[in-house]
Protein backbone atom coordinates (compact mmCIF):
# COMPACT_ATOMS: atom_id res chain seq x y z
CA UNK A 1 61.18 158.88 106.84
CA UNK A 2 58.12 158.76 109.33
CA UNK A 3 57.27 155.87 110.76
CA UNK A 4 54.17 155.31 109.23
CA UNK A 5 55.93 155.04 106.26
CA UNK A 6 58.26 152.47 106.84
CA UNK A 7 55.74 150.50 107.90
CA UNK A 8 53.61 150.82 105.25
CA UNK A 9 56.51 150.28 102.94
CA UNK A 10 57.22 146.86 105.16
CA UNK A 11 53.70 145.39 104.75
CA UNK A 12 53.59 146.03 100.78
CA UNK A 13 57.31 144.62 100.46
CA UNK A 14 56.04 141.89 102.73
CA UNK A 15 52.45 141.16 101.68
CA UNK A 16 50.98 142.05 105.15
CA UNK A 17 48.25 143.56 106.28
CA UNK A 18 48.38 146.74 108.53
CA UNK A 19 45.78 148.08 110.78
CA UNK A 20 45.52 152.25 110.87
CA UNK A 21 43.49 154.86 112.21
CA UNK A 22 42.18 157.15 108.97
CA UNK A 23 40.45 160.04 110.07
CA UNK A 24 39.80 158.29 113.35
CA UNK A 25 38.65 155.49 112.45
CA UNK A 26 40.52 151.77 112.53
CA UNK A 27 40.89 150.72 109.35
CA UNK A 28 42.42 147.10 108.27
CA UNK A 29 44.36 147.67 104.73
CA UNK A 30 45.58 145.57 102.74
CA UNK A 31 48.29 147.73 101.09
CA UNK A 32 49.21 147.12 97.47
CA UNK A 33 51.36 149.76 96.34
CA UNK A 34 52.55 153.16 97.41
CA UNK A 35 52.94 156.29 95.03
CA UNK A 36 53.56 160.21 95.41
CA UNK A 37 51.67 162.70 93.85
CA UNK A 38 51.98 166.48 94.03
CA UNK A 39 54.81 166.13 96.81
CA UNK A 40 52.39 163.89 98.91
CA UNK A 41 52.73 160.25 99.59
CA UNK A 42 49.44 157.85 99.24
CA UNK A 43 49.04 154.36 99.58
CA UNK A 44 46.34 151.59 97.08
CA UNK A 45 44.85 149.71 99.53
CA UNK A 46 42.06 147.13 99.83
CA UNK A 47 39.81 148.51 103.03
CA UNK A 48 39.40 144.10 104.06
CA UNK A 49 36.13 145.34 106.14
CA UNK A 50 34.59 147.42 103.80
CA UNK A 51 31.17 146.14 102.36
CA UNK A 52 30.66 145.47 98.85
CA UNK A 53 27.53 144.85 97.40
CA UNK A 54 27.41 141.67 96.31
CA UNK A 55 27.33 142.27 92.02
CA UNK A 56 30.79 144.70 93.06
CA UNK A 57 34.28 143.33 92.65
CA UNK A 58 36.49 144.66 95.55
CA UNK A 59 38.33 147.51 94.54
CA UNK A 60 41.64 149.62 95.89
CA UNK A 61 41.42 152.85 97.76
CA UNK A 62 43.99 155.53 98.03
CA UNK A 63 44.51 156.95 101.71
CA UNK A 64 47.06 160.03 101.71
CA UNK A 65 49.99 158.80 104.12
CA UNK A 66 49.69 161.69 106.33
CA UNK A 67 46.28 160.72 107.46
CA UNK A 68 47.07 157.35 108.65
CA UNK A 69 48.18 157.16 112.63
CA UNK A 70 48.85 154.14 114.30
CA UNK A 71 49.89 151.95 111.83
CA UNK A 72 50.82 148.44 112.20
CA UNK A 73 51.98 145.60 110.53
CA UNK A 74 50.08 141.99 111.36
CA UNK A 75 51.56 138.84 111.01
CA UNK A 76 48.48 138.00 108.33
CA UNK A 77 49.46 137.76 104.42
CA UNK A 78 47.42 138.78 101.47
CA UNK A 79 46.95 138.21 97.68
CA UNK A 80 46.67 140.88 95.39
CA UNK A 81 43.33 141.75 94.29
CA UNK A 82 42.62 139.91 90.90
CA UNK A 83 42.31 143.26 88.84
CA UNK A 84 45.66 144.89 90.48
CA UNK A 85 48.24 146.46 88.62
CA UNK A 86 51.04 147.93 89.86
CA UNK A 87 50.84 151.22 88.76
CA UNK A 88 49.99 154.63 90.41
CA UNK A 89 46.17 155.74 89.79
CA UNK A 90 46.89 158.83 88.25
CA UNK A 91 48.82 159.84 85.39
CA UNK A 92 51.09 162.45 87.44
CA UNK A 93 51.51 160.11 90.33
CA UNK A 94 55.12 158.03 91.19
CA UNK A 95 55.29 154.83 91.99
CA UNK A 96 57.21 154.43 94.83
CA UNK A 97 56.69 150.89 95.76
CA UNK A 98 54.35 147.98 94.88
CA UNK A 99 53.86 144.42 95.82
């Protein structure tokens, strides 16, 4: 198991946010569940500084595990997103873990 995912796996079991590096950039998740698709591990996340326009209800992204560097869990909780269900985006994805 990498590192990245244990942590990742700590801040969903935990309800804590993590902040990454995606592609570069520092990202501050809000991870809600973790799944595996095609051999690959991804985590649902809610991007907390992403902008929304104002009519748009926040929404969960998926960021392929491998991508994220740097990852750590912060001491801050989180709720679920209202519309969150724990279940992998795709019909051929496994859930692995979910808050």
């Amino acid at each position: 198991m990498t590192d990245t995912r244990m942590t990742m796996m700590e801040a969903i079991a935990r309800r804590r946010r993590v902040t990454a590096r995606y592609n570069g950039t520092m990202l501050d998740l809000a991870p809600h569940l973790m799944f595996e698709r095609h051999g690959d591990l991804f985590i649902s996340a809610l991007n907390i500084n992403k902008k929304w326009r104002s009519d748009e209800e926040p929404r969960l992204g998926n960021f392929k595990l491998i991508g994220l560097d740097a990852a750590e869990v912060l001491d801050e909780e989180f709720e679920p997103i209202p519309s969150f269900t724990p279940t992998p985006p795709h019909d051929d994805a496994i859930l692995v873990l979910a808050v």
